[in-house]
N, C-alpha and C. Protein backbone atom coordinates (compact mmCIF):
# COMPACT_ATOMS: atom_id res chain seq x y z
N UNK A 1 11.11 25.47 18.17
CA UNK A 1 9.70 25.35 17.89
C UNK A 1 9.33 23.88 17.77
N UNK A 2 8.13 23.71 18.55
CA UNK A 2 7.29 22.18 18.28
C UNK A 2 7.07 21.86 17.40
N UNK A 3 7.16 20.70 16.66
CA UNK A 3 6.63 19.79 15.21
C UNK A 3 4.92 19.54 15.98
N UNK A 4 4.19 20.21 16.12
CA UNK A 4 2.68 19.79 16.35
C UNK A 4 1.61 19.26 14.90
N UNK A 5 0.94 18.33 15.22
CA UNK A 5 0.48 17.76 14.70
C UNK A 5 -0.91 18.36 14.68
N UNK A 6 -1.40 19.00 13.38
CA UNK A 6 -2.82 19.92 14.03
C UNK A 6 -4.24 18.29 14.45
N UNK A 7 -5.01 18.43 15.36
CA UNK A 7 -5.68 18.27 15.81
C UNK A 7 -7.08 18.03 14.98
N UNK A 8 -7.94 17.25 14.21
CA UNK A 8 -9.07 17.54 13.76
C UNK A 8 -10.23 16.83 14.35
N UNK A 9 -11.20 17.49 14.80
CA UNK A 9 -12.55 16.70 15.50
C UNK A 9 -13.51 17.02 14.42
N UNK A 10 -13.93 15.47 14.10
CA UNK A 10 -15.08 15.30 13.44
C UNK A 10 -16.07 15.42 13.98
N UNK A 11 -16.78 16.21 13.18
CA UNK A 11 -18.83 15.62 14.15
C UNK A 11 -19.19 15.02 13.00
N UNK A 12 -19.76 14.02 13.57
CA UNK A 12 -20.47 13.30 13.19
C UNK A 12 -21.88 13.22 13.18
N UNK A 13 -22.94 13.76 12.39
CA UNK A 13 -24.41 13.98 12.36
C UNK A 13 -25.40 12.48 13.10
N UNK A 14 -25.45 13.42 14.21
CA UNK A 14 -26.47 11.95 14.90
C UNK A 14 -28.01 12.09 14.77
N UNK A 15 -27.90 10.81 13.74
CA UNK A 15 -29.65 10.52 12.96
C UNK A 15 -30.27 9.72 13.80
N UNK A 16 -31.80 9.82 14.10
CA UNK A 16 -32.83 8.87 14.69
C UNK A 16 -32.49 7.14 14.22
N UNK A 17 -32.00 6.68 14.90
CA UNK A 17 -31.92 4.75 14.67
C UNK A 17 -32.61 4.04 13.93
N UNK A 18 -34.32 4.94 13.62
CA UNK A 18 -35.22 4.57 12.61
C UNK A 18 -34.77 5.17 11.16
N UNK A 19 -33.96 6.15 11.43
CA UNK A 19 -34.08 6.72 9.80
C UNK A 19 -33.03 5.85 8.56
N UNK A 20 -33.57 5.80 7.84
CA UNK A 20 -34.92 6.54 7.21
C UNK A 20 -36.01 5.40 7.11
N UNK A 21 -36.93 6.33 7.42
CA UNK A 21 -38.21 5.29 7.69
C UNK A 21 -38.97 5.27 6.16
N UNK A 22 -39.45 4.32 5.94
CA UNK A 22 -40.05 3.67 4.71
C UNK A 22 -41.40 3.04 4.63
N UNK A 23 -42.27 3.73 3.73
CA UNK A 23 -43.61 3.42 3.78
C UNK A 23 -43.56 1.88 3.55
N UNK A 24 -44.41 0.87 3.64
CA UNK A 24 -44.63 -0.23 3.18
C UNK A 24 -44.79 -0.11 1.62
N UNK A 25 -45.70 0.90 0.70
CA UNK A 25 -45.00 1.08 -0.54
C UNK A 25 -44.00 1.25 -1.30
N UNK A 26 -42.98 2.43 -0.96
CA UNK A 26 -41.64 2.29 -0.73
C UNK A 26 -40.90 1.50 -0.42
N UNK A 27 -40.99 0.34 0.31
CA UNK A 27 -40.29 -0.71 0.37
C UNK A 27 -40.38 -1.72 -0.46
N UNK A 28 -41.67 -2.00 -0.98
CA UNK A 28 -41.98 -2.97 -1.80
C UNK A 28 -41.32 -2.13 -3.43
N UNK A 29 -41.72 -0.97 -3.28
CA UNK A 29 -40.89 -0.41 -5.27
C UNK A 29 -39.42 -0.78 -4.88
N UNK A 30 -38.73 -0.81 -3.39
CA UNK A 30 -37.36 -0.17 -3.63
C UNK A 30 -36.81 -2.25 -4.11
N UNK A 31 -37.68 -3.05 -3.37
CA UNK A 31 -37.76 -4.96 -3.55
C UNK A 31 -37.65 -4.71 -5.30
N UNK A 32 -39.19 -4.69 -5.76
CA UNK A 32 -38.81 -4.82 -6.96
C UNK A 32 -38.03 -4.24 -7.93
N UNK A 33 -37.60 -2.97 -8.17
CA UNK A 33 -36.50 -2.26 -8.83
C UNK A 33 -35.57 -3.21 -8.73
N UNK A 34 -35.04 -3.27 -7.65
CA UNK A 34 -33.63 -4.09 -7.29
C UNK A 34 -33.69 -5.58 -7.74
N UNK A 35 -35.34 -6.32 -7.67
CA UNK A 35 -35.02 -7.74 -8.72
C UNK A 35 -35.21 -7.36 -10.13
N UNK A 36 -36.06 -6.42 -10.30
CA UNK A 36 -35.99 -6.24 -11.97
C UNK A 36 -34.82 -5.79 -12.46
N UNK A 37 -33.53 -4.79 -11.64
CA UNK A 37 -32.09 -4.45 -12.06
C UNK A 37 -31.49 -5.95 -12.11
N UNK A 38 -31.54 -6.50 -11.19
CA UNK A 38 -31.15 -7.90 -10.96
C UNK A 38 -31.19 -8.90 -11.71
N UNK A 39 -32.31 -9.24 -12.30
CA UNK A 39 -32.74 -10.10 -13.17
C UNK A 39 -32.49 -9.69 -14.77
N UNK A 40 -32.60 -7.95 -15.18
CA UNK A 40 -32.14 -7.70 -16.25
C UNK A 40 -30.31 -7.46 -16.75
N UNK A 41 -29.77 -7.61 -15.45
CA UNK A 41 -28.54 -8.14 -15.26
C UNK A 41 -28.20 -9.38 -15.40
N UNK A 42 -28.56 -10.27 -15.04
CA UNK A 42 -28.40 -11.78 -15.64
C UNK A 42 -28.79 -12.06 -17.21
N UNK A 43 -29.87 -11.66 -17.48
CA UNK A 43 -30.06 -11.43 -18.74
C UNK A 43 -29.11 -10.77 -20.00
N UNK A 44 -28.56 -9.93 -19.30
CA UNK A 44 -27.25 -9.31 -20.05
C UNK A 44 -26.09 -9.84 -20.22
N UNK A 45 -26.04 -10.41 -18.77
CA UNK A 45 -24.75 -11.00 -18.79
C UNK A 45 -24.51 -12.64 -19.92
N UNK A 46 -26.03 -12.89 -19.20
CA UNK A 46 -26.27 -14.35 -20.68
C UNK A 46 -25.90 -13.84 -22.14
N UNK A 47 -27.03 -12.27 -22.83
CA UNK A 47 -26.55 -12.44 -24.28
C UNK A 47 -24.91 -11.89 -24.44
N UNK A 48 -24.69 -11.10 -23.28
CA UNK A 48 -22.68 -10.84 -23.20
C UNK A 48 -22.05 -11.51 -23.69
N UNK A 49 -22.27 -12.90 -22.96
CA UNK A 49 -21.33 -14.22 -23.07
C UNK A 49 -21.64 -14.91 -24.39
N UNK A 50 -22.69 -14.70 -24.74
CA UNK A 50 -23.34 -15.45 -25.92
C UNK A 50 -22.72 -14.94 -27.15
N UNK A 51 -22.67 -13.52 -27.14
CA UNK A 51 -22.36 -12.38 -28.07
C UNK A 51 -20.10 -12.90 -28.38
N UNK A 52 -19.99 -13.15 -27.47
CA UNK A 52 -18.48 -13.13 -27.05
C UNK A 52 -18.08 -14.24 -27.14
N UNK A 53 -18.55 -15.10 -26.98
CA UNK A 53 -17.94 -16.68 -26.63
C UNK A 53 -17.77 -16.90 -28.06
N UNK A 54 -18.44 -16.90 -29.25
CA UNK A 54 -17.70 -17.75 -30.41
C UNK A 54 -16.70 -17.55 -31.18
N UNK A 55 -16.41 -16.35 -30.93
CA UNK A 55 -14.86 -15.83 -31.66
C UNK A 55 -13.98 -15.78 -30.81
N UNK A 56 -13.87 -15.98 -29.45
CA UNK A 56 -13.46 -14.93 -28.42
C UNK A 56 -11.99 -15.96 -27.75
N UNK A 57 -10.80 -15.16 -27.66
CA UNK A 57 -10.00 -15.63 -27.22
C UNK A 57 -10.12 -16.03 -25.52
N UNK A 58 -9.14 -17.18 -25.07
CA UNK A 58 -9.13 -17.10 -23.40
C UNK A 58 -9.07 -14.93 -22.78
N UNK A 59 -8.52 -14.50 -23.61
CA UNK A 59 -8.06 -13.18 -22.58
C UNK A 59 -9.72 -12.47 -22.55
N UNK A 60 -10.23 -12.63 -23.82
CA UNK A 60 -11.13 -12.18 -23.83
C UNK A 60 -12.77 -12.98 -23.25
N UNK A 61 -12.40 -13.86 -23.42
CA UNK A 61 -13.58 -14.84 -21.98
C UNK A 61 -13.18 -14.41 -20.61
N UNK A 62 -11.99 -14.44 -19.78
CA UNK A 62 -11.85 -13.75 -18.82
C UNK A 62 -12.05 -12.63 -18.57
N UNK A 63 -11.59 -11.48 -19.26
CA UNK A 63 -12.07 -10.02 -19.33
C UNK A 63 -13.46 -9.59 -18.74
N UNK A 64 -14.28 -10.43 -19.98
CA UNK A 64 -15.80 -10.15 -19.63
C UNK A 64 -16.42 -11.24 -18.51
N UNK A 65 -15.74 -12.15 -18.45
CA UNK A 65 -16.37 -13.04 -17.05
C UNK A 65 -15.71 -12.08 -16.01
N UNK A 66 -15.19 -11.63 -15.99
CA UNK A 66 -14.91 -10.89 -14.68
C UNK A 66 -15.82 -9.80 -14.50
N UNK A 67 -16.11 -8.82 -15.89
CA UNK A 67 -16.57 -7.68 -16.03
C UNK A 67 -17.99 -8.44 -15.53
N UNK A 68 -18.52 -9.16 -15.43
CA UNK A 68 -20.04 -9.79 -15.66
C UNK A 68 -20.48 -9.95 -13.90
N UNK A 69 -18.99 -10.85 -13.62
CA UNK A 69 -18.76 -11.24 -12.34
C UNK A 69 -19.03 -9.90 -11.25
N UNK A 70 -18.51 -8.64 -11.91
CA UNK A 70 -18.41 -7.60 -11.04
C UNK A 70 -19.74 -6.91 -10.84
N UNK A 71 -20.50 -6.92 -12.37
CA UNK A 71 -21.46 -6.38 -12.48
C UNK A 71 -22.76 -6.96 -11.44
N UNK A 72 -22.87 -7.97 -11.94
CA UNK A 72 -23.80 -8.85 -10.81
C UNK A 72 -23.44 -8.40 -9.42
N UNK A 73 -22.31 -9.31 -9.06
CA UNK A 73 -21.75 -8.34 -7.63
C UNK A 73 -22.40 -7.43 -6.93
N UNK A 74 -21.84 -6.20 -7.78
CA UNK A 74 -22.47 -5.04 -7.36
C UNK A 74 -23.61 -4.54 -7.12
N UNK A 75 -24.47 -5.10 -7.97
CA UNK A 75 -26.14 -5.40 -8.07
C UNK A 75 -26.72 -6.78 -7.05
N UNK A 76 -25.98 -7.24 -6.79
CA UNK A 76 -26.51 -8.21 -5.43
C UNK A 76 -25.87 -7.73 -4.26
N UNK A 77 -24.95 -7.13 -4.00
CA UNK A 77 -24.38 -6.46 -2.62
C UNK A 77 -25.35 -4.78 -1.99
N UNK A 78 -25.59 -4.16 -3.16
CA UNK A 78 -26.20 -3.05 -2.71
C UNK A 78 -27.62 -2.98 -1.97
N UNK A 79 -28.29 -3.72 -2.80
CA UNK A 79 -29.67 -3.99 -2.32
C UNK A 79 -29.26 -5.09 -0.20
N UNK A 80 -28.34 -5.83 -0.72
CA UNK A 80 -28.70 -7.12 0.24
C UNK A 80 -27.99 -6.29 1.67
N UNK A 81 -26.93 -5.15 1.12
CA UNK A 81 -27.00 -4.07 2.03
C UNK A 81 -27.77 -2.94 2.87
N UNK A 82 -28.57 -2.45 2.27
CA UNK A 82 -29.83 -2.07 2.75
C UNK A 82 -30.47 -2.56 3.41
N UNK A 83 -30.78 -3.92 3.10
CA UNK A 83 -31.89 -4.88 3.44
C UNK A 83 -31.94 -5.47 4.74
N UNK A 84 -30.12 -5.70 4.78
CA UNK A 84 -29.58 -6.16 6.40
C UNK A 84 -29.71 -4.97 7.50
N UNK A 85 -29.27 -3.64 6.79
CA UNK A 85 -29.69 -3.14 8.00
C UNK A 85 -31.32 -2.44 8.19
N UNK A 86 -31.81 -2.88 7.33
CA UNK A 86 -33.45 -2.22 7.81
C UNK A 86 -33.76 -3.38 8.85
N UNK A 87 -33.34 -4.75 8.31
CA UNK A 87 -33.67 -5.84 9.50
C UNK A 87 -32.98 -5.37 10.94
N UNK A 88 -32.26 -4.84 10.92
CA UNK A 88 -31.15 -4.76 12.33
C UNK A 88 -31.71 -4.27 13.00
């Protein structure tokens, strides 16, 4: 008997090149949400560090600069993702 390897074909759902299409209102709430998440993220991350820095060992300044580092990150990659491909 053959060692066969089973076979799987994906489909893949083929969407209109426009979708999803976005009112000019909708675009402008989805802008500001994403600077007001943005901006109240920096803000956090300031009283974080503020909150942490005067007692705070090296392990624990790194910890949260990273945790801060990631947070931002993530909140500047998602939006600037979207954004590139509505331009495309």
């Amino acid at each position: 008997m053959r060692n066969r390897t089973p076979q799987f074909r994906w489909r893949v759902p083929q969407c209109h090149p426009d979708f999803p299409i976005y009112t000019a209102a909708e675009s402008a709430a989805d802008h500001i949400i994403h600077f007001v998440g943005l901006a109240a993220a920096a803000a956090a991350v300031g009283w974080l560090l503020d909150r942490v820095a005067p007692g705070a060992t090296i392990k624990h300044l790194v910890s949260v600069s990273i945790y801060c580092f990631g947070l931002v990150g993530m909140l500047t990659a998602a939006p600037s993702t979207i954004w590139s491909v509505r331009a495309a």
